[in-house]
Protein backbone atom coordinates (compact mmCIF):
# COMPACT_ATOMS: atom_id res chain seq x y z
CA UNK A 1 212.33 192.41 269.72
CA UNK A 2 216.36 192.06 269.56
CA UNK A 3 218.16 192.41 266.10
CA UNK A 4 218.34 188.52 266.04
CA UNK A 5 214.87 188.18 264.69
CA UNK A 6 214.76 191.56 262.34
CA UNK A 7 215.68 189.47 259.55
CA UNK A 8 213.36 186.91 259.94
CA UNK A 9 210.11 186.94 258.45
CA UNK A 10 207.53 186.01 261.49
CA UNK A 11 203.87 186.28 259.92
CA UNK A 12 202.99 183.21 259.42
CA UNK A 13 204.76 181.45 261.74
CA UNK A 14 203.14 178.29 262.80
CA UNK A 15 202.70 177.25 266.57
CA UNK A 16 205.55 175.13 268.02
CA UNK A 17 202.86 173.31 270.03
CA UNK A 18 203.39 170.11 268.87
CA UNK A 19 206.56 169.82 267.90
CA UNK A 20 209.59 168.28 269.47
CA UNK A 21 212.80 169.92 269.72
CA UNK A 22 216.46 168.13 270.42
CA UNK A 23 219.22 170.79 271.37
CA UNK A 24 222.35 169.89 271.62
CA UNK A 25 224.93 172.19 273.49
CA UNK A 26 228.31 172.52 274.26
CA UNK A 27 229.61 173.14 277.73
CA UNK A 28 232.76 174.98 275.80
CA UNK A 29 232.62 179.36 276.30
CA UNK A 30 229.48 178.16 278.31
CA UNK A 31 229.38 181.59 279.45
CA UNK A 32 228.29 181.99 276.20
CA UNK A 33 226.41 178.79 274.87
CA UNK A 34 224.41 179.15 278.37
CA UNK A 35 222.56 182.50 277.53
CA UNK A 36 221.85 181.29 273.72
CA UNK A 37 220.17 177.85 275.31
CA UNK A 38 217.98 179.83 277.57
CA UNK A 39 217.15 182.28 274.82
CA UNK A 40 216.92 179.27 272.32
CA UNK A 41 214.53 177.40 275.10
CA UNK A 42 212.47 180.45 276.30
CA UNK A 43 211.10 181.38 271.96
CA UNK A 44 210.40 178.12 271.74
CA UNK A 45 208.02 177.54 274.36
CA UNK A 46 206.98 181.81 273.41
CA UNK A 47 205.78 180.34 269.85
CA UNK A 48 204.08 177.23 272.13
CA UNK A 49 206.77 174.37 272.59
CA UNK A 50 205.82 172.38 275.50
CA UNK A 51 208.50 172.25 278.01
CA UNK A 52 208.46 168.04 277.75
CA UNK A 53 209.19 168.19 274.26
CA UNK A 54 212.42 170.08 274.35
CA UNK A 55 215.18 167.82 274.85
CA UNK A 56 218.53 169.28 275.90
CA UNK A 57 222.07 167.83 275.83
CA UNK A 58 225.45 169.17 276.79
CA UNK A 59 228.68 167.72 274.89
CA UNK A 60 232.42 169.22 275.97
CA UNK A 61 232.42 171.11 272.59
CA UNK A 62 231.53 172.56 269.59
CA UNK A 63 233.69 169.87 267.42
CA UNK A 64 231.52 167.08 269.25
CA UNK A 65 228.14 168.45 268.33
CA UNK A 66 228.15 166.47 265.13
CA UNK A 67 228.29 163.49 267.27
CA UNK A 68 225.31 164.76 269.48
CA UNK A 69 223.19 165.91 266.55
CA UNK A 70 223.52 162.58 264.65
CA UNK A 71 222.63 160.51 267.53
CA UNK A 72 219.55 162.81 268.31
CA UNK A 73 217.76 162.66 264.22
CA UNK A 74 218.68 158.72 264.43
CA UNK A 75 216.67 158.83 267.59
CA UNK A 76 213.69 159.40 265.89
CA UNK A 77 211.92 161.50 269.13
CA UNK A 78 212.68 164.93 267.67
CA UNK A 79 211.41 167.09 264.76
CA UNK A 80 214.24 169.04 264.47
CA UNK A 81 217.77 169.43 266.37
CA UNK A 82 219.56 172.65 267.32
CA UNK A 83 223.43 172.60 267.75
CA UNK A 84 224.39 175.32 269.71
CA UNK A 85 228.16 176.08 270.41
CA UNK A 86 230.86 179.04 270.33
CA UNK A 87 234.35 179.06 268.66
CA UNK A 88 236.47 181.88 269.33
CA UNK A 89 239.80 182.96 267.57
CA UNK A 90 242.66 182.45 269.24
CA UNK A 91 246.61 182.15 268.35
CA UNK A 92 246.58 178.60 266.38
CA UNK A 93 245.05 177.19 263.78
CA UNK A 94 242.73 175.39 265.86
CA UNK A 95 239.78 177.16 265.60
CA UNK A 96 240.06 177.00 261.60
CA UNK A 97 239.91 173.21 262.12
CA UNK A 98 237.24 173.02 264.47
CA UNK A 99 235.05 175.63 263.14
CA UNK A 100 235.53 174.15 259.48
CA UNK A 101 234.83 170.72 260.55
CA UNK A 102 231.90 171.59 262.97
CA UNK A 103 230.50 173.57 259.87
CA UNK A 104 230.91 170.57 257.74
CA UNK A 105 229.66 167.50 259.76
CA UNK A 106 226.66 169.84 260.87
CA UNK A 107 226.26 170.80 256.79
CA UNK A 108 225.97 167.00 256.18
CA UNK A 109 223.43 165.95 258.61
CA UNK A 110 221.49 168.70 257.45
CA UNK A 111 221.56 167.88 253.88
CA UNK A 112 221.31 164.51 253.98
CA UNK A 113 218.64 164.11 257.02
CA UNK A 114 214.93 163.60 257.50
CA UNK A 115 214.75 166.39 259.91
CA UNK A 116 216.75 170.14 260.14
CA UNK A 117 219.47 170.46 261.76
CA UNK A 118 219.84 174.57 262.86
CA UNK A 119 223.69 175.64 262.73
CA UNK A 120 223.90 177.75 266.21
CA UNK A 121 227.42 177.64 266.01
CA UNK A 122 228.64 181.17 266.70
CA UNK A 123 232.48 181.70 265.20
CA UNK A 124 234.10 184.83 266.30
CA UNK A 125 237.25 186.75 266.59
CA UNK A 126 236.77 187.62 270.18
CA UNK A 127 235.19 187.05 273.38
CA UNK A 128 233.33 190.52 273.02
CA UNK A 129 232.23 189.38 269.60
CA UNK A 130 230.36 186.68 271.41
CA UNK A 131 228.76 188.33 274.20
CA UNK A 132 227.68 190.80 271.60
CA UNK A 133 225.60 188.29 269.80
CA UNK A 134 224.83 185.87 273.54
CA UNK A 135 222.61 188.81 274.74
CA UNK A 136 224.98 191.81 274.57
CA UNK A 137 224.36 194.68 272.05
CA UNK A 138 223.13 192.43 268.57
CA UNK A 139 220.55 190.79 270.75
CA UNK A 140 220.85 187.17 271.25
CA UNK A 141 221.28 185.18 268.46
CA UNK A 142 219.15 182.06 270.47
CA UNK A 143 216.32 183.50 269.30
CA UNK A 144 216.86 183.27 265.66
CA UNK A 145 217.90 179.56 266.34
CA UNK A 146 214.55 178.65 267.86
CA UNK A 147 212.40 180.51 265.03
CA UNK A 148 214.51 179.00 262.37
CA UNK A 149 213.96 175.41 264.31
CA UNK A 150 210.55 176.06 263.82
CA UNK A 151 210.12 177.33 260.54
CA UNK A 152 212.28 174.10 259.15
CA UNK A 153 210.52 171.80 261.04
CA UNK A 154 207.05 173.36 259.23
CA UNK A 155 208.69 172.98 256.36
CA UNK A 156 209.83 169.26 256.56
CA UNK A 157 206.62 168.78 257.37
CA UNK A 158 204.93 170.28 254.47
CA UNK A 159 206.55 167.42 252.49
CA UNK A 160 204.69 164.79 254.67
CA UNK A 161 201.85 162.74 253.32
């Protein structure tokens, strides 16, 4: 098991059999957001997602996720929504902006929502940083996105009548 999941408590966890899963993803560093969807889709459909009820969508980036997630909890056909996206440092102020905001609009939909929203926004200094955490040397942090996808969505369920 990569360091992505040694944090995470997995006893317990319940099957992801029938629940429905929106990801949204941003085509932006896709060298990196590619490798945390497939690890994000593949421990899903370990802990029993069915393929059909993982829903994927690509925006140009990470600032447009909040877009993407919004649209997918109105839609009502999830249980839970995953943004997925990488900022990376660079010489402006840019990424301050983008990662703040992104962290922001995805903090709102998440606190104000039926359903989670998972933050799979990775924020780094450099390109290695990323690829350290995309599959590299930490693991791949697409993992812990899918387990914590599940464990909300079992507990936004628990609150169900």
């Amino acid at each position: 098991m990569s360091s992505t999941t040694d944090n995470l408590t997995l006893q317990d966890l319940p099957s992801a059999s029938d629940m429905r899963v929106g990801i949204v993803v941003c085509e932006w560093n896709n060298s990196i957001t590619d490798p945390l969807l497939e690890a994000t889709v593949n421990t899903l459909k370990q802990y029993g997602a069915k393929p059909e009820h993982i829903m994927v969508r690509t925006v140009p980036g990470s600032f447009e996720l909040i877009f993407a997630a919004n649209k997918m909890v109105k839609s009502g056909l999830v249980d839970g929504v995953i943004a997925i996206g990488c900022i990376i440092r660079g010489d402006t102020p840019h990424f301050d902006f983008i990662a703040q905001g992104c962290t922001n609009g995805l903090a709102q939909l998440n606190a104000n929502g039926n359903i989670p929203v998972v933050f799979g926004v990775l924020t780094t200094n450099t390109l290695e940083q990323a690829q350290e955490r995309a599959g590299g040397r930490l693991g791949n942090k697409g993992e812990e996105y899918a387990l914590t996808a599940i464990k909300m969505i079992d507990y936004a369920r628990s609150y169900e009548r």
